[in-house]
N, C-alpha and C. Protein backbone atom coordinates (compact mmCIF):
# COMPACT_ATOMS: atom_id res chain seq x y z
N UNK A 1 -11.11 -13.44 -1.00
CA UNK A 1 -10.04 -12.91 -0.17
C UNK A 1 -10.61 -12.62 1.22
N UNK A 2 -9.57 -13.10 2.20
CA UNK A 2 -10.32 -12.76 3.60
C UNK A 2 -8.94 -11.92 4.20
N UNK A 3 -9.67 -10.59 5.47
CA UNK A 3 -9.05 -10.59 6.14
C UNK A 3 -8.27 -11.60 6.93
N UNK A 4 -6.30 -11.43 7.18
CA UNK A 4 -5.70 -12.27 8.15
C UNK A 4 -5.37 -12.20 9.55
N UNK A 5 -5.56 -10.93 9.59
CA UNK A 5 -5.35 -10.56 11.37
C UNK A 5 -6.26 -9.49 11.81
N UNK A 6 -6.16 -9.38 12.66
CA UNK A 6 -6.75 -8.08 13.73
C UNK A 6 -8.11 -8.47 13.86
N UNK A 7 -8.62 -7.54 14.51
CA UNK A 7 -9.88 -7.35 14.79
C UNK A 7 -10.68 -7.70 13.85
N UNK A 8 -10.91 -8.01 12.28
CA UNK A 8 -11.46 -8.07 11.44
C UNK A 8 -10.97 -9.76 11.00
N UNK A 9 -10.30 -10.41 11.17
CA UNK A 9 -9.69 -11.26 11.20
C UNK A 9 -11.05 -12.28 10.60
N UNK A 10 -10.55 -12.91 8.99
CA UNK A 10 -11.67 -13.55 8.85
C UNK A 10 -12.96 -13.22 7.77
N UNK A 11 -13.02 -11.58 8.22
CA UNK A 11 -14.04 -11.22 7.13
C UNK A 11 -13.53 -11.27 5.45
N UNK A 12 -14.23 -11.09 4.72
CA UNK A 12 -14.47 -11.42 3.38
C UNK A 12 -14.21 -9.56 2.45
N UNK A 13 -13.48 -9.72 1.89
CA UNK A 13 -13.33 -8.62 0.93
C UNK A 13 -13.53 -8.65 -0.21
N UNK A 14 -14.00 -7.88 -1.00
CA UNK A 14 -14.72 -8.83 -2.37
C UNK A 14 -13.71 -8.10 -3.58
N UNK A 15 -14.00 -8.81 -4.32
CA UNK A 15 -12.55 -8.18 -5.71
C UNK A 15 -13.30 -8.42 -6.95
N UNK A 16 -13.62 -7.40 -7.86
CA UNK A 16 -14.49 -7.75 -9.00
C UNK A 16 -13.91 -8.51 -10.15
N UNK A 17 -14.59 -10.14 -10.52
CA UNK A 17 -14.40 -10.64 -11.79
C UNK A 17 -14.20 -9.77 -12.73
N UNK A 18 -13.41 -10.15 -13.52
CA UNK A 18 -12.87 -9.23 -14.88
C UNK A 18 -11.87 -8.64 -14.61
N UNK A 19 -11.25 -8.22 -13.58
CA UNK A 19 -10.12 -7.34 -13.39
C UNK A 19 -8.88 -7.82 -14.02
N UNK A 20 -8.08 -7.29 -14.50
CA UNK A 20 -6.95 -8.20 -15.10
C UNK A 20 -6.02 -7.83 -14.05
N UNK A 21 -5.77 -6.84 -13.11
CA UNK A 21 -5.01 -6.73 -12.25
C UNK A 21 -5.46 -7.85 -10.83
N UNK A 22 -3.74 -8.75 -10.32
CA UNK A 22 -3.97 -9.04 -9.40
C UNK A 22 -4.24 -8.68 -8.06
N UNK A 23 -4.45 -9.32 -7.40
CA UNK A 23 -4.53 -9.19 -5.84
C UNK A 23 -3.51 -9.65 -5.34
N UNK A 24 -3.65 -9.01 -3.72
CA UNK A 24 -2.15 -9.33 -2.78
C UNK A 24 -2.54 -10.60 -2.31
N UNK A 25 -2.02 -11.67 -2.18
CA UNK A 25 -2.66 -12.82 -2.08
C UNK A 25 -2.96 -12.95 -0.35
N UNK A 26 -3.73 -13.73 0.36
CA UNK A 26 -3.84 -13.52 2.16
C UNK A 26 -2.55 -14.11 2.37
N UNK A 27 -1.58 -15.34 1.59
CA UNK A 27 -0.20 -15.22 2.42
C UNK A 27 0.83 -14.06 1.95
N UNK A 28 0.69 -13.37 1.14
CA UNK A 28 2.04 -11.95 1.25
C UNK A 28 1.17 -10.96 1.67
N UNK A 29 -0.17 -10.86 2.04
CA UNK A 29 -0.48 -9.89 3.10
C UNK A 29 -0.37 -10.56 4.42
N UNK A 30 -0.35 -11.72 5.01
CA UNK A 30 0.12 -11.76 5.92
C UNK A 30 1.77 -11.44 6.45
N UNK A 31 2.21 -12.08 5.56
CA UNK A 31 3.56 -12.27 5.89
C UNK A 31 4.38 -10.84 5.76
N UNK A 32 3.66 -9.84 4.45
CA UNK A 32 3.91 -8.23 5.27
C UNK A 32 3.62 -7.96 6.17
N UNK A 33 2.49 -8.03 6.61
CA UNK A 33 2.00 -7.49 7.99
C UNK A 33 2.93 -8.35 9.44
N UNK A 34 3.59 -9.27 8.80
CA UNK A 34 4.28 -10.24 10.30
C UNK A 34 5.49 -9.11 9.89
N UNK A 35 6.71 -8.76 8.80
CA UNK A 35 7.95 -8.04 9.02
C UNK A 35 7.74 -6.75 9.05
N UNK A 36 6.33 -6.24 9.44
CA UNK A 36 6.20 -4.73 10.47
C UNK A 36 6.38 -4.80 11.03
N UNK A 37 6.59 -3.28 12.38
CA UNK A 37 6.56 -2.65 13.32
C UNK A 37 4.58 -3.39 13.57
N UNK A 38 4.21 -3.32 14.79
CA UNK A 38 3.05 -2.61 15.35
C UNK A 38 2.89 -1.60 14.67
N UNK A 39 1.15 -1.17 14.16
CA UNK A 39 0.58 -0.38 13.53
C UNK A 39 -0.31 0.34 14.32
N UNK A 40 -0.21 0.39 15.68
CA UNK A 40 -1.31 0.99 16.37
C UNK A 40 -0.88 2.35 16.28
N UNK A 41 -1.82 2.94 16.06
CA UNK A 41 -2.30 4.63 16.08
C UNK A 41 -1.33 5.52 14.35
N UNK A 42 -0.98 3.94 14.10
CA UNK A 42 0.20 4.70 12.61
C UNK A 42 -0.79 4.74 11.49
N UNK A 43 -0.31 5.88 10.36
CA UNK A 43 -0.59 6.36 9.24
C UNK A 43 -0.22 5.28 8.15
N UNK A 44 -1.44 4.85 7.80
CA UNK A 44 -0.99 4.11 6.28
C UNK A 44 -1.52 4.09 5.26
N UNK A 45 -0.75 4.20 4.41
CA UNK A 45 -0.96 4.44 2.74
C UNK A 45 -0.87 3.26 2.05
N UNK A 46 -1.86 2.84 1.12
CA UNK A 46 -1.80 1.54 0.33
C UNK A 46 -1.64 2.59 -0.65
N UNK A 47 -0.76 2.16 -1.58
CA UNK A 47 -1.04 2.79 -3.05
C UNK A 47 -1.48 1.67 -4.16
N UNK A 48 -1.72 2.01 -5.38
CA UNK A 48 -2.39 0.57 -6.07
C UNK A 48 -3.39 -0.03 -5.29
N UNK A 49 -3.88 0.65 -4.80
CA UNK A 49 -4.91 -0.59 -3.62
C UNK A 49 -5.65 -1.16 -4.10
N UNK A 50 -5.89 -1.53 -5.80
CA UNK A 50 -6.99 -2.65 -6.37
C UNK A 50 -8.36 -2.39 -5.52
N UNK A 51 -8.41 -3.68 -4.67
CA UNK A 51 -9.95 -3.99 -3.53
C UNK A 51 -9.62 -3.42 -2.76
N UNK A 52 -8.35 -2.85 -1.94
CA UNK A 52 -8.13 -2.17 -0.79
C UNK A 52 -7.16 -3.46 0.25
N UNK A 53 -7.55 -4.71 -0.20
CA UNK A 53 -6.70 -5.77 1.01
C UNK A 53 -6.45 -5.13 1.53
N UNK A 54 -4.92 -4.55 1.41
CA UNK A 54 -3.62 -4.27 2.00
C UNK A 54 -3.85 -3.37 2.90
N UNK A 55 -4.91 -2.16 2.75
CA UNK A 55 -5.14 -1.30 3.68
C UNK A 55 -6.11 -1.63 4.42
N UNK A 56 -7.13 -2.46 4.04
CA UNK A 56 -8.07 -2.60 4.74
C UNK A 56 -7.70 -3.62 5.90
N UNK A 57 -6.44 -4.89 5.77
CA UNK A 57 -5.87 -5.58 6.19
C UNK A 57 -5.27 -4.44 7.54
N UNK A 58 -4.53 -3.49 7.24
CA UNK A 58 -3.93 -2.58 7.86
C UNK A 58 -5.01 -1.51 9.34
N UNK A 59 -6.27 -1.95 8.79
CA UNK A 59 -6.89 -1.19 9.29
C UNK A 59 -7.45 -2.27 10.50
N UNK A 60 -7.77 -3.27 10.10
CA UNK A 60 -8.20 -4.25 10.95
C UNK A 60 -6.95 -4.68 12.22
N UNK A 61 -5.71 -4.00 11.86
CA UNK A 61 -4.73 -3.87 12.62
C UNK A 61 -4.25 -2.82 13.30
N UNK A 62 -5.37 -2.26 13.30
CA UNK A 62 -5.20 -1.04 14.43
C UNK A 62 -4.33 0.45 13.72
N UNK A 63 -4.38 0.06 12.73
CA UNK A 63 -3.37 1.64 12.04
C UNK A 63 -4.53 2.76 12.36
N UNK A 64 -4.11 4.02 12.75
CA UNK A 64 -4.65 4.74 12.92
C UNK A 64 -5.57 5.40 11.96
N UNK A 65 -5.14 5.65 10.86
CA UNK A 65 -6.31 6.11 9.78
C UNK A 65 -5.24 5.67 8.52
N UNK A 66 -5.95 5.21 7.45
CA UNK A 66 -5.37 4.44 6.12
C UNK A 66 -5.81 4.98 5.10
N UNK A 67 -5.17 5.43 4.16
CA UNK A 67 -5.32 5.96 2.92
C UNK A 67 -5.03 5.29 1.77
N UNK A 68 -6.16 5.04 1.34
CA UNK A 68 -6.37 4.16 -0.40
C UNK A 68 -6.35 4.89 -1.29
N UNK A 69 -5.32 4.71 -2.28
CA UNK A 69 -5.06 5.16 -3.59
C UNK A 69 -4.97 4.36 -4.90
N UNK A 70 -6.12 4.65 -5.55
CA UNK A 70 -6.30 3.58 -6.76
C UNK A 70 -7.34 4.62 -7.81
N UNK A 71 -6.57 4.39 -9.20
CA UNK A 71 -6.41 5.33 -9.66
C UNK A 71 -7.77 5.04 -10.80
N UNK A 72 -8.22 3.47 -10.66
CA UNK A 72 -9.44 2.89 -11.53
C UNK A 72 -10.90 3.09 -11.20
N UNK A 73 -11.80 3.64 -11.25
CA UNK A 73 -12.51 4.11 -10.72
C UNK A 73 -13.70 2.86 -10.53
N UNK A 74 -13.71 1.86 -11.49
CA UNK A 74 -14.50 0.46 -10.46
C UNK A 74 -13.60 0.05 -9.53
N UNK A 75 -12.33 -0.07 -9.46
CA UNK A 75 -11.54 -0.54 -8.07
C UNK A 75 -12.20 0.51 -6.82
N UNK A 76 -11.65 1.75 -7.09
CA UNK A 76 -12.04 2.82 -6.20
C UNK A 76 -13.37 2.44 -5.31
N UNK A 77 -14.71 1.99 -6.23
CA UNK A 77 -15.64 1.97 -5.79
C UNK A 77 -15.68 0.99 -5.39
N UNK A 78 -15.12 -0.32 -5.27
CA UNK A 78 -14.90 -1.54 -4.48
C UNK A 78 -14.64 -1.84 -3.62
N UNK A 79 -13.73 -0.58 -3.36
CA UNK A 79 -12.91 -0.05 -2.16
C UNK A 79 -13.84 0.54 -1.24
N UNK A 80 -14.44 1.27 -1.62
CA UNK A 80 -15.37 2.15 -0.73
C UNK A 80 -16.89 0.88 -0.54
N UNK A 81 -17.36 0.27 -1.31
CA UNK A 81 -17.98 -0.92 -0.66
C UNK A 81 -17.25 -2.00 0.17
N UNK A 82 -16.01 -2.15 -0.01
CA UNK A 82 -15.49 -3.10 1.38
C UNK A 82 -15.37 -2.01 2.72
N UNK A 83 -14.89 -0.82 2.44
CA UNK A 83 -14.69 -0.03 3.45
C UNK A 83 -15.92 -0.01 4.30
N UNK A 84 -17.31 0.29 3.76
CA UNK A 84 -18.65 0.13 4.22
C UNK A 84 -19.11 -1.26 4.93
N UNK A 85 -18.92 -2.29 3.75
CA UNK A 85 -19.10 -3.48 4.41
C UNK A 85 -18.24 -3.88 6.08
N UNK A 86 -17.34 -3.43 6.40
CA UNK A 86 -16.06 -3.80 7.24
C UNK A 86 -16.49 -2.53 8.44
N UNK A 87 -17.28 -1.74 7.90
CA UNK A 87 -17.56 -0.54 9.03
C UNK A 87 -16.69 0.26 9.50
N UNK A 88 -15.69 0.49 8.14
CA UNK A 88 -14.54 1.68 8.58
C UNK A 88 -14.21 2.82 8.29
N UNK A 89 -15.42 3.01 7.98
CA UNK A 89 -15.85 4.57 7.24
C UNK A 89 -14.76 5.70 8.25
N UNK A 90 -14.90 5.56 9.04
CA UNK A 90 -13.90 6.92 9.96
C UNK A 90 -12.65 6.62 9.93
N UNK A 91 -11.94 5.33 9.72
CA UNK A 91 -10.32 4.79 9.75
C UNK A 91 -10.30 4.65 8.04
N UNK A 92 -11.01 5.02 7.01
CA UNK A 92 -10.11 4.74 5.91
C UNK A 92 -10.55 6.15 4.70
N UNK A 93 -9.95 6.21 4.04
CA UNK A 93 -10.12 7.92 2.96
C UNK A 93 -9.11 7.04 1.83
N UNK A 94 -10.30 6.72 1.01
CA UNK A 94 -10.27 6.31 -0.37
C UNK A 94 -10.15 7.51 -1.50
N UNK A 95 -8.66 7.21 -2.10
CA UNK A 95 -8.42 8.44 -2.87
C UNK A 95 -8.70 8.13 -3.98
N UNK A 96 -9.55 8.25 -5.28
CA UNK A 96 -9.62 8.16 -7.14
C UNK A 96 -9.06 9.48 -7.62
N UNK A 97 -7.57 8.78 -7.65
CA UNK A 97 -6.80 9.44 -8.90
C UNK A 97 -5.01 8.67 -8.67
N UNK A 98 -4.83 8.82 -9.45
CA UNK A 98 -3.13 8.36 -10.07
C UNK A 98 -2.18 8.63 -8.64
N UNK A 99 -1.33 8.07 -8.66
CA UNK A 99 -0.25 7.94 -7.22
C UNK A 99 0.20 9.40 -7.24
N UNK A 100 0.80 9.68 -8.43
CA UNK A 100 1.10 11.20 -8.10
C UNK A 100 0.48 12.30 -7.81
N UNK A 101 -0.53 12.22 -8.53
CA UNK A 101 -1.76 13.88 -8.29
C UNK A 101 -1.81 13.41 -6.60
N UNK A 102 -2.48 12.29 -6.15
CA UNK A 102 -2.96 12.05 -4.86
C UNK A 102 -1.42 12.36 -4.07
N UNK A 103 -0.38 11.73 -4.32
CA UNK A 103 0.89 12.08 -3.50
C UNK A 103 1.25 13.16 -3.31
N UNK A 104 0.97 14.40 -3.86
CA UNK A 104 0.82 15.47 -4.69
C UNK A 104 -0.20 16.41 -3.82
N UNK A 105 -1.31 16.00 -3.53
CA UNK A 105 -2.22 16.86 -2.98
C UNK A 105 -2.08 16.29 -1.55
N UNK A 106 -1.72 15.38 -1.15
CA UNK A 106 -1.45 14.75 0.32
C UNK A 106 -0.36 15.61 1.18
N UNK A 107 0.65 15.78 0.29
CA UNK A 107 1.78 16.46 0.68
C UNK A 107 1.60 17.97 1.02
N UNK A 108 0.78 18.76 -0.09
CA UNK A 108 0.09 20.01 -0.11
C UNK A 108 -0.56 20.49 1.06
N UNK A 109 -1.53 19.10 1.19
CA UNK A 109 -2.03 19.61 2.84
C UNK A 109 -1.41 18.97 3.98
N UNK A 110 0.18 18.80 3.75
CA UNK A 110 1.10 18.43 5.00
C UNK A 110 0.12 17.16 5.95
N UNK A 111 0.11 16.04 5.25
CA UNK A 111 -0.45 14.61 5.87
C UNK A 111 1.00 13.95 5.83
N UNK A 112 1.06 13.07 6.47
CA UNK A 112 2.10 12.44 7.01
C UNK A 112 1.64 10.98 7.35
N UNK A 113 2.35 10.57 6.83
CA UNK A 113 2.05 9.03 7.29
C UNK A 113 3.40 7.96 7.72
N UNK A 114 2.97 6.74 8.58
CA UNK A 114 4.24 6.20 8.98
C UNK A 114 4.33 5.19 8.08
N UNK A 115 3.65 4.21 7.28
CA UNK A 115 4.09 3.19 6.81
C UNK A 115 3.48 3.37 5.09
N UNK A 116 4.48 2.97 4.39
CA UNK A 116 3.40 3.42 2.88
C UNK A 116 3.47 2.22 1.85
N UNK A 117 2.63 1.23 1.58
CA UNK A 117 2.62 -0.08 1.07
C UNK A 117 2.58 0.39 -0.50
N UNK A 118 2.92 -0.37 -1.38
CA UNK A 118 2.87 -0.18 -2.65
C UNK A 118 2.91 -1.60 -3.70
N UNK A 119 1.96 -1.96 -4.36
CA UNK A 119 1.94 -3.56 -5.13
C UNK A 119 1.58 -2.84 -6.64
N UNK A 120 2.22 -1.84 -7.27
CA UNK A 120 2.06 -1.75 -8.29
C UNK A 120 2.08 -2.51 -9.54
N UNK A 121 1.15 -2.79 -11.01
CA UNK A 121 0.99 -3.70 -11.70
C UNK A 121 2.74 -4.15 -11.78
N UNK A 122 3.17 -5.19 -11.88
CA UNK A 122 4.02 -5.87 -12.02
C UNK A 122 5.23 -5.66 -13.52
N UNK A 123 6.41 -5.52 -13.67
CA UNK A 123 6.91 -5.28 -15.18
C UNK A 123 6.90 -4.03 -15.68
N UNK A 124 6.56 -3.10 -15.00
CA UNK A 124 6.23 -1.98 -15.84
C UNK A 124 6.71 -1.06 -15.36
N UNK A 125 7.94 -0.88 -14.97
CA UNK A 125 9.04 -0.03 -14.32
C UNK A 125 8.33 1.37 -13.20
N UNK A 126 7.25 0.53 -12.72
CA UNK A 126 6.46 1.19 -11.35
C UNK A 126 7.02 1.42 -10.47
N UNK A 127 7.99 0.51 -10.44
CA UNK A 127 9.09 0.61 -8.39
C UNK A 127 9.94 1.96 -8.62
N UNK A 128 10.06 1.99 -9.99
CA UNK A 128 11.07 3.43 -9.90
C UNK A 128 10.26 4.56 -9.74
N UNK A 129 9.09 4.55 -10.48
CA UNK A 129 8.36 5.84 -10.58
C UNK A 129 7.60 5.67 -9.17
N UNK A 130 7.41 4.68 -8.49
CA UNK A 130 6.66 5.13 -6.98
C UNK A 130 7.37 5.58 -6.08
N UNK A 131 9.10 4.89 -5.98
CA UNK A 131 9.80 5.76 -5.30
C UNK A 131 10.11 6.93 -5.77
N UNK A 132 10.26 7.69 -6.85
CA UNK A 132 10.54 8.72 -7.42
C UNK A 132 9.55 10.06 -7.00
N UNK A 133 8.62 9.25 -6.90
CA UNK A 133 7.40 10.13 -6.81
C UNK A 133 7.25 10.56 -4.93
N UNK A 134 7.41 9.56 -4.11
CA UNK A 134 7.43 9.44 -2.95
C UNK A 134 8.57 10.38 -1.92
N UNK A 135 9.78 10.23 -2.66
CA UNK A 135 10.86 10.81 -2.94
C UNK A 135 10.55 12.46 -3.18
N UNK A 136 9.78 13.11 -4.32
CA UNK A 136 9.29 14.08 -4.45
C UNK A 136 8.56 14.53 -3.46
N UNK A 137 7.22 14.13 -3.17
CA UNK A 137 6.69 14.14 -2.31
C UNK A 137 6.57 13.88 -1.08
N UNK A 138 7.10 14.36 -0.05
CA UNK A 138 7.15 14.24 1.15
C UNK A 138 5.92 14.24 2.53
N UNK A 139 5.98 12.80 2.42
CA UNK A 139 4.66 12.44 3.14
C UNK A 139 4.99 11.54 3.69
N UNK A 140 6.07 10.78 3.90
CA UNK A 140 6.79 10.01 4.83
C UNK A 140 6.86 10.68 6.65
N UNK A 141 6.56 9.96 7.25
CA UNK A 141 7.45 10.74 8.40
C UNK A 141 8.58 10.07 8.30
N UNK A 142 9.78 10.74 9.39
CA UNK A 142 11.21 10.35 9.61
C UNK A 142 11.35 9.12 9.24
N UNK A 143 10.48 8.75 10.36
CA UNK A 143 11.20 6.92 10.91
C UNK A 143 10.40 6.27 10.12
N UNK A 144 9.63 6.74 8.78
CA UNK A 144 8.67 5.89 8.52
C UNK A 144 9.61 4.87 7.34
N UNK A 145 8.88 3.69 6.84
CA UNK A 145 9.02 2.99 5.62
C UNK A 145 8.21 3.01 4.96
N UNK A 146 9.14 2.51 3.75
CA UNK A 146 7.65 2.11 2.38
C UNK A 146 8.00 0.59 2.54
N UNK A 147 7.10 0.03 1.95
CA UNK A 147 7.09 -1.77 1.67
C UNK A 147 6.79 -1.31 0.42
N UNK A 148 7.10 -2.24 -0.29
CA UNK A 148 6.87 -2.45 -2.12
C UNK A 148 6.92 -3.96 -2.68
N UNK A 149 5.72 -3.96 -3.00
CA UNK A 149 5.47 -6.07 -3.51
C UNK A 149 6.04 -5.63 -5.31
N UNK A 150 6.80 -6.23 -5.16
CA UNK A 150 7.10 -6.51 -7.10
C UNK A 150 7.55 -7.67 -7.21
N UNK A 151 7.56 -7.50 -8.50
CA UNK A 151 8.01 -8.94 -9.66
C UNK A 151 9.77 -8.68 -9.43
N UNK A 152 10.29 -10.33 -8.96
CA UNK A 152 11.50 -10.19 -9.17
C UNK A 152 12.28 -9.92 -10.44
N UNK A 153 11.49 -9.85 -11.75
CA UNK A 153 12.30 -8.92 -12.43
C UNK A 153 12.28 -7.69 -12.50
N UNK A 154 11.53 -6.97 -11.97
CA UNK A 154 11.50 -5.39 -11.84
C UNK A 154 13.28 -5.07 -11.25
N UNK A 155 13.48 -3.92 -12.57
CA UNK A 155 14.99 -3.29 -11.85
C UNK A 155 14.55 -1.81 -11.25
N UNK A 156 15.14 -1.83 -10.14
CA UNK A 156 14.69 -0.46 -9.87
C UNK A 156 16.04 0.08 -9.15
N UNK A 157 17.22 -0.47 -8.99
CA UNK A 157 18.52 -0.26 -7.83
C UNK A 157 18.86 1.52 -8.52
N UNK A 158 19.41 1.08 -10.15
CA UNK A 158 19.93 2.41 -10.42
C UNK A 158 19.06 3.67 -10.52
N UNK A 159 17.64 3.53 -10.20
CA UNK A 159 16.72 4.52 -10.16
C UNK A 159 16.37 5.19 -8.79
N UNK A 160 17.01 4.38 -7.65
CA UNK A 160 16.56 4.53 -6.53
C UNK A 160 17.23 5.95 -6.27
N UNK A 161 16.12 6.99 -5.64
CA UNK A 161 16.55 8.12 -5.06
C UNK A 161 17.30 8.10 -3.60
N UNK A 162 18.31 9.66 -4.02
CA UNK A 162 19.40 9.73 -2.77
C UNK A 162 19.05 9.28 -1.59
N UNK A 163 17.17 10.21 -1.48
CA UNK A 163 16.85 10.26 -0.07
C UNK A 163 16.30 9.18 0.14
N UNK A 164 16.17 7.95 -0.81
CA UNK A 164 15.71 6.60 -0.03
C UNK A 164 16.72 5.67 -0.31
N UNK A 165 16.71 4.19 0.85
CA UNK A 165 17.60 3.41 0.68
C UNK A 165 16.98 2.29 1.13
N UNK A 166 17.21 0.92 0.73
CA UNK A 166 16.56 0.25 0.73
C UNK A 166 17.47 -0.68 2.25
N UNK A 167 15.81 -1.69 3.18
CA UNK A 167 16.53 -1.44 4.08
C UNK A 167 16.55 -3.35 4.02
N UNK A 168 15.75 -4.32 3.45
CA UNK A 168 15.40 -5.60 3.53
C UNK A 168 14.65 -6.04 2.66
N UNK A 169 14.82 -7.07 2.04
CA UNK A 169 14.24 -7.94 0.85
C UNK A 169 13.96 -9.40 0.97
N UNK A 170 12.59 -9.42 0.39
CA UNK A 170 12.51 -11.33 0.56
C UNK A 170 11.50 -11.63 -0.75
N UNK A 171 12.17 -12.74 -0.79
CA UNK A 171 11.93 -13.22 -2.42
C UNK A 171 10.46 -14.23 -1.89
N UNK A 172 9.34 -14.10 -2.75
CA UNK A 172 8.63 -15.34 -2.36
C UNK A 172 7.97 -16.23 -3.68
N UNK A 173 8.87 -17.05 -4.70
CA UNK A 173 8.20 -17.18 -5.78
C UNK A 173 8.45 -16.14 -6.82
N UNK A 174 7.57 -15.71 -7.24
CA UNK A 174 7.81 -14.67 -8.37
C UNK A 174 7.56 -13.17 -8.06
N UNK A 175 7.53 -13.35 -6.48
CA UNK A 175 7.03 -12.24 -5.81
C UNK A 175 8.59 -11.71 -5.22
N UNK A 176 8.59 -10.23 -4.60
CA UNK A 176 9.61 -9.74 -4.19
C UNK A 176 9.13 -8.88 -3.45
N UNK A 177 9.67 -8.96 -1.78
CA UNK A 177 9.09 -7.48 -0.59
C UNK A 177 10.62 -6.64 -0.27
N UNK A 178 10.16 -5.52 -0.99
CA UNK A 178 11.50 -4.82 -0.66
C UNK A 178 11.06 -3.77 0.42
N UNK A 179 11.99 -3.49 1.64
CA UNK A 179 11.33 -2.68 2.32
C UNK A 179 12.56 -1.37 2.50
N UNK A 180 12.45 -0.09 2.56
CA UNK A 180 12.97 0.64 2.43
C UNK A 180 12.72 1.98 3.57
N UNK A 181 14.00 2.82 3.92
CA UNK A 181 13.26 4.32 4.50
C UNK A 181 14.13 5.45 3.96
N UNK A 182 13.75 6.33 4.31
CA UNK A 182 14.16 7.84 3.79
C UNK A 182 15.59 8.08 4.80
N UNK A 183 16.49 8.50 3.96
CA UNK A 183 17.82 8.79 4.10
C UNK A 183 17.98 9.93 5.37
């Protein structure tokens, strides 16, 4: 897997054999990163971050400081060796523990972030419980969005909370980018 844009554009991120969980592939991390806003000086949250891509992708794009949440503790540490390798020890804070405790203690100490990515394992009725949880936890700013990579069979419409609404969707294959903000 290589970085696709920014400043980092190119480098190599490493993802450990054996994992049964996938990766964001470099074309649906690009092609998220093309239906953003500009990320300069913004707050971002990968959740599921496996190797980190998505944030580390995010970081090489100028986001102001990025927060990795992955709840496996060889991912975690994979994370924190690409973070090292890539030299972004001051732009990234690798969290080991579950979306909620971390969403949970983020919120506690009033962090805020503008954009919040999410590629949870696929099928396993994750899109409801990450918005649910996100929803709970208030760590969004206003104007911010979430992005969310799922499997086009994931249902998540009748689970979706009041305070979020979904704002754009694109199908790619067996892949699905739903992008959403707070009500």
């Amino acid at each position: 897997m290589r970085i696709t844009g920014g400043d980092l554009k190119g480098r190599t991120i490493n993802f450990p054999a054996g994992i049964k969980e996938r990766p964001t592939s470099d074309f649906l991390r690009e092609t998220i990163f093309n239906l953003l806003p500009s990320l300069e000086g913004k707050n971002f949250l990968d959740l599921f971050a496996g190797s980190g891509g998505v944030g580390l992708e995010a970081a090489s794009r100028d986001a102001g400081h990025v927060y990795l949440i992955e709840k496996d503790k060889k991912l975690a540490d994979v994370i924190r060796k690409n973070v090292k390798s890539l030299a972004l020890d001051e732009k990234c804070t690798v969290i080991n523990f579950d979306i909620e405790t971390a969403l949970k203690d983020l919120a506690k100490k009033n962090y805020r972030v503008d954009i919040v990515f999410a590629d949870p394992p696929y099928n396993r009725n994750l899109v409801s419980f990450t918005l649910a949880c996100l929803s709970r936890y208030q760590i969004l700013d206003e104007k911010g969005m979430i992005v969310i990579q799922h499997s086009v069979k994931e249902n998540y419409q009748e689970f979706l909370p009041e305070n979020i609404y979904q704002v754009k969707q694109r199908k790619y294959g067996e892949n699905m980018i739903t992008i959403f903000r707070r009500s």
